[in-house]
Protein backbone atom coordinates (compact mmCIF):
# COMPACT_ATOMS: atom_id res chain seq x y z
CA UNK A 1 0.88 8.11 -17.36
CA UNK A 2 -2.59 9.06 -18.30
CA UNK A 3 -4.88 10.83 -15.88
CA UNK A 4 -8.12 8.48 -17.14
CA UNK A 5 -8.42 5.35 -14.68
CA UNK A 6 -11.31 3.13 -15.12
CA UNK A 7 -14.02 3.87 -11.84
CA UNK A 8 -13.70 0.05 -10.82
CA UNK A 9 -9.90 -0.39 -11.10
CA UNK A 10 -9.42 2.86 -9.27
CA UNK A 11 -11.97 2.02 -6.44
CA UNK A 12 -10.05 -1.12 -6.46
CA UNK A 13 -6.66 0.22 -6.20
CA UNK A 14 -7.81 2.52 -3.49
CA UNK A 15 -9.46 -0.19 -1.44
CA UNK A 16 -5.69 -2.05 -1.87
CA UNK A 17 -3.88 0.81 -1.04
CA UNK A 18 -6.09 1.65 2.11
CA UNK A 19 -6.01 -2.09 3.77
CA UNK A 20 -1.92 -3.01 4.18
CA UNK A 21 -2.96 -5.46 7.06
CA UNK A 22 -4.48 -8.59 5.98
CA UNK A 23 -4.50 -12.47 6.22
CA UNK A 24 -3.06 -14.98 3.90
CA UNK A 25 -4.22 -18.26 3.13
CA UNK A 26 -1.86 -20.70 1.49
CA UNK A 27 -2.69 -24.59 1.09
CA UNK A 28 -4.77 -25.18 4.19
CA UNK A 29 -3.09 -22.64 6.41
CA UNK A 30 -4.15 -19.04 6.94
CA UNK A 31 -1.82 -16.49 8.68
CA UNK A 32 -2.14 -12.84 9.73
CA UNK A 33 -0.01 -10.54 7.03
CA UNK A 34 1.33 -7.09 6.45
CA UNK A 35 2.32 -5.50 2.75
CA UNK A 36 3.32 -2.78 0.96
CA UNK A 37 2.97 -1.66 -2.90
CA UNK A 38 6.04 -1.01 -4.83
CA UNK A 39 6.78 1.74 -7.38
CA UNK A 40 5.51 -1.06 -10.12
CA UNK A 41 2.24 -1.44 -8.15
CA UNK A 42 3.33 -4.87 -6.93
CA UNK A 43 2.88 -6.46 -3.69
CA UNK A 44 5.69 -6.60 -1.47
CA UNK A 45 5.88 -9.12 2.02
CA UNK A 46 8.14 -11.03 4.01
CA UNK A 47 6.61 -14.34 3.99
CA UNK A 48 7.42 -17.96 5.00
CA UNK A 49 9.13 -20.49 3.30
CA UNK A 50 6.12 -22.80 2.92
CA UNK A 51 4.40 -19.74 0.89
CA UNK A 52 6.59 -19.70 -2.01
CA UNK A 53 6.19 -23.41 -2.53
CA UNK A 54 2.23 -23.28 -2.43
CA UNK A 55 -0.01 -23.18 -5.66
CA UNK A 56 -2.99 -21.98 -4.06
CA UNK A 57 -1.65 -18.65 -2.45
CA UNK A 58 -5.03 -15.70 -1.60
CA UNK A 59 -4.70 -12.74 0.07
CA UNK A 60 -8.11 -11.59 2.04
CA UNK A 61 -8.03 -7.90 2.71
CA UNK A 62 -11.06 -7.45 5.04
CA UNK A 63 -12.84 -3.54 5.90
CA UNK A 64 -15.47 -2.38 7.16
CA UNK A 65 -18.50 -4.36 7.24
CA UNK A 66 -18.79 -6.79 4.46
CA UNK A 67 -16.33 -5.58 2.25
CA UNK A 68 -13.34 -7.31 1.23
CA UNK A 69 -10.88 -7.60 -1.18
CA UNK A 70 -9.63 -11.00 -2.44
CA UNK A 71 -6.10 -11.70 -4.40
CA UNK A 72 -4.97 -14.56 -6.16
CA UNK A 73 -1.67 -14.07 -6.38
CA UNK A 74 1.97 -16.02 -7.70
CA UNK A 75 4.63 -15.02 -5.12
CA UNK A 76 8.16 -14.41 -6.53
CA UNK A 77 11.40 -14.89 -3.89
CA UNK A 78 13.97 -11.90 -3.98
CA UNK A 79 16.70 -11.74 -1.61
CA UNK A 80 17.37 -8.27 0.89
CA UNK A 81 21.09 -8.34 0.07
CA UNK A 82 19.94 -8.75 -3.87
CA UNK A 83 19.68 -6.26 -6.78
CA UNK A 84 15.33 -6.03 -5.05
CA UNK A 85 17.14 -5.04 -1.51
CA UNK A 86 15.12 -1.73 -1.46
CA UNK A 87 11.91 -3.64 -1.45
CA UNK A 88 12.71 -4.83 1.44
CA UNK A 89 14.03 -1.79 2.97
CA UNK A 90 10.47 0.00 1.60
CA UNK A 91 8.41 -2.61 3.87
CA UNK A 92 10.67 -2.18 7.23
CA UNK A 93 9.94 1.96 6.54
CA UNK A 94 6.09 1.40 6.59
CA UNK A 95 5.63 -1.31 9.38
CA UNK A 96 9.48 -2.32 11.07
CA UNK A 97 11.68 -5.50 11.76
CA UNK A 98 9.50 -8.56 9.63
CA UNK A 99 8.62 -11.61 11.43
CA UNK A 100 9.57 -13.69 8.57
CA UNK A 101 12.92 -13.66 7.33
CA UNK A 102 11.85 -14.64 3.33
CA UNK A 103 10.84 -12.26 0.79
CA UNK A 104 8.44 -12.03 -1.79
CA UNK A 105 7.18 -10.40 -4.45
CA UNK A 106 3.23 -11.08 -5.06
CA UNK A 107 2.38 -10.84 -9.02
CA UNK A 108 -1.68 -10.52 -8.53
CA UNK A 109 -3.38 -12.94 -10.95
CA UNK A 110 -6.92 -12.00 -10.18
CA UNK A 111 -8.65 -9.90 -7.37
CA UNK A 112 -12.52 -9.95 -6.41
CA UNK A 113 -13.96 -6.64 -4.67
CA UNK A 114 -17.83 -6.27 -4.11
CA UNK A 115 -18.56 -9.06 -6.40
CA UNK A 116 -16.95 -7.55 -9.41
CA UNK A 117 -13.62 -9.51 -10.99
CA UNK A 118 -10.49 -8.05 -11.80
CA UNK A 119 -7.87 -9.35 -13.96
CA UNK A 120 -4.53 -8.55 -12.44
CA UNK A 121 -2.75 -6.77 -15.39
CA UNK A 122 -5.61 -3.86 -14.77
CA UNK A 123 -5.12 -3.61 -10.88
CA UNK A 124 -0.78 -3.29 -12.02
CA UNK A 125 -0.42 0.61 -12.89
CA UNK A 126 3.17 2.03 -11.47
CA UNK A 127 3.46 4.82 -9.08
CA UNK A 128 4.11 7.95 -11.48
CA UNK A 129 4.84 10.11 -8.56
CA UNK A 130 7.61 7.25 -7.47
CA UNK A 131 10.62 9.79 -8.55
CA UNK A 132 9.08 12.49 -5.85
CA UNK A 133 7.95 10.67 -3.29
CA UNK A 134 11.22 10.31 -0.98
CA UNK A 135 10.94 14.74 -1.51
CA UNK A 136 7.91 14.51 -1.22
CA UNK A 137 8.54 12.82 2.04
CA UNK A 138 10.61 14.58 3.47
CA UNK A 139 8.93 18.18 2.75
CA UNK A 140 5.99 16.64 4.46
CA UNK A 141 7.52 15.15 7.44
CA UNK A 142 10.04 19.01 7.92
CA UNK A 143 6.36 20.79 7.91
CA UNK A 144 3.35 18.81 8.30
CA UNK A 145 3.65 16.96 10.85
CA UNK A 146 1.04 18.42 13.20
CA UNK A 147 -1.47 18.46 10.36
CA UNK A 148 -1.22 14.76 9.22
CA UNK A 149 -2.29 14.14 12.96
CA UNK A 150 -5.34 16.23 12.44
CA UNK A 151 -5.84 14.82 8.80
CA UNK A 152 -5.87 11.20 9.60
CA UNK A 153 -7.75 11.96 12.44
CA UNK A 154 -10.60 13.60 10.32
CA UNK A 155 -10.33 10.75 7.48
CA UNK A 156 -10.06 7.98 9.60
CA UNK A 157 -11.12 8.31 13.55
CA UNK A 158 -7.70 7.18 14.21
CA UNK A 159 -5.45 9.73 16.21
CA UNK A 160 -1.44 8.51 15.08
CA UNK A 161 1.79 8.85 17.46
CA UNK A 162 4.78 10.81 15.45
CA UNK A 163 3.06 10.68 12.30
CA UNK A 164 5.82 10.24 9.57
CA UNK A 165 4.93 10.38 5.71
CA UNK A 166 6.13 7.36 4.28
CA UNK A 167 4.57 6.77 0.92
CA UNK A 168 2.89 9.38 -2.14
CA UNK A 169 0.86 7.45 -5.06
CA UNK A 170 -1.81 9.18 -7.35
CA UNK A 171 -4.21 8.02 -5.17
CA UNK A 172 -3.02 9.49 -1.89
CA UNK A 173 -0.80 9.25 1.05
CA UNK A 174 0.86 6.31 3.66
CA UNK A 175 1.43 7.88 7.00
CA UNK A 176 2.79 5.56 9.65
CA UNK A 177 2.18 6.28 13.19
CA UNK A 178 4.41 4.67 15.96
CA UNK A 179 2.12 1.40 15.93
CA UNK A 180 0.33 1.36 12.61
CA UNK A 181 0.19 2.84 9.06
CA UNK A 182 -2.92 5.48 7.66
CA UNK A 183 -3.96 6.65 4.72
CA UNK A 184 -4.78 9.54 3.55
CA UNK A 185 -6.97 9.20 0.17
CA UNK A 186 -6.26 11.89 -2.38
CA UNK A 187 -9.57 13.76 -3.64
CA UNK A 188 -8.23 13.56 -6.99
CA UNK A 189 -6.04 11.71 -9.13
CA UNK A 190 -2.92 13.16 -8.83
CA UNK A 191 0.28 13.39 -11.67
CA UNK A 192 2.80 15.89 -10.38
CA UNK A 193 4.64 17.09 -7.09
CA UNK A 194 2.92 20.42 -7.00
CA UNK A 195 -0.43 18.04 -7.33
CA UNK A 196 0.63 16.10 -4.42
CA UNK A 197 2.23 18.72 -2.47
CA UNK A 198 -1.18 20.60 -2.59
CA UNK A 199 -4.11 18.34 -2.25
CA UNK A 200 -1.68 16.94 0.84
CA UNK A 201 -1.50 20.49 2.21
CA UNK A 202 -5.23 21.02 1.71
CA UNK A 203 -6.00 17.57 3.79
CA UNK A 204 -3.43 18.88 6.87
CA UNK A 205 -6.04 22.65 6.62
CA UNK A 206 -2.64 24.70 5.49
């Protein structure tokens, strides 16, 4: 995959990427929501039966302040015993046992962030670092453990229990405390495991 990301997609992506805790509105009900972004860049969520039926499906991602992220998306059903199991299996690593017993995949159709438009073919760029991550993973959470502490800490005022790396993207890294999921943004665009492995190592001050 090419290192060149447009500015506005990639402050985009990283606002996405940063917010995994959001609401959902569908038809005239609006419902508190957790997600996760699949090695596709696709939205993954358990999600109620009602959703999938709805035409009118957004997903507000709100931050700091004014900002927020909007999503029109389509949601797609998969099953958990199905040939998509292991997105199912990615969301229960990042935030535990779902509410909803459903699954969905959420194609975005458009997005709105900071009063610019995105169509949602430019916000869908797959994870080239997806056939590292689980070593990637693992290498962090045998050796870094203490320093992801200190690193979210220092990124994000937030001070996680058992930090465990759960997810590596060019843009930077999930790490899920015992109550809640961090990240970590990435100071560059990264394209390899020795990218990843470094710039991570950097953020923990090895």
């Amino acid at each position: 995959m090419s290192t060149e990301i447009d500015p506005d997609v990639r402050a985009a992506l990283e606002y996405l990427h940063s917010h995994l805790e959001g609401l959902i509105r569908f038809d005239e009900n609006v419902i508190p929501i957790k997600i996760v972004i699949d090695p596709e860049g696709r939205i993954i969520a358990p999600v109620m039966v009602a959703m999938l039926t709805s035409g009118d499906t957004v997903l507000h991602m709100p931050g700091e302040e004014d900002d927020s992220l909007h999503l029109m998306v389509t949601l797609e059903a998969f099953e958990e015993t199905g040939v998509d199991g292991e997105l199912a299996d990615r969301w229960q690593i990042y935030h535990g046992e779902p509410d909803d017993v459903r699954w969905a995949i959420m194609h975005i159709d458009a997005a709105r962030l900071n009063g610019l438009f995105y169509d949602g073919d430019a916000l869908l760029i797959p994870n080239a670092l997806a056939g590292c991550e689980a070593s990637m993973c693992r290498w962090a959470n045998e050796n870094l453990v203490e320093g992801m502490k200190k690193a979210c800490f220092e990124q994000n005022g937030v001070e996680l229990n058992d930090p465990r790396l759960v997810g590596v993207d060019p843009l930077g890294f999930d790490v899920r405390g015992r109550f809640e999921v961090q990240r970590l943004t990435s100071p560059e665009y990264l394209t390899d495991e020795e990218a990843a492995k470094s710039v991570l190592a950097r953020l923990c001050g090895e």
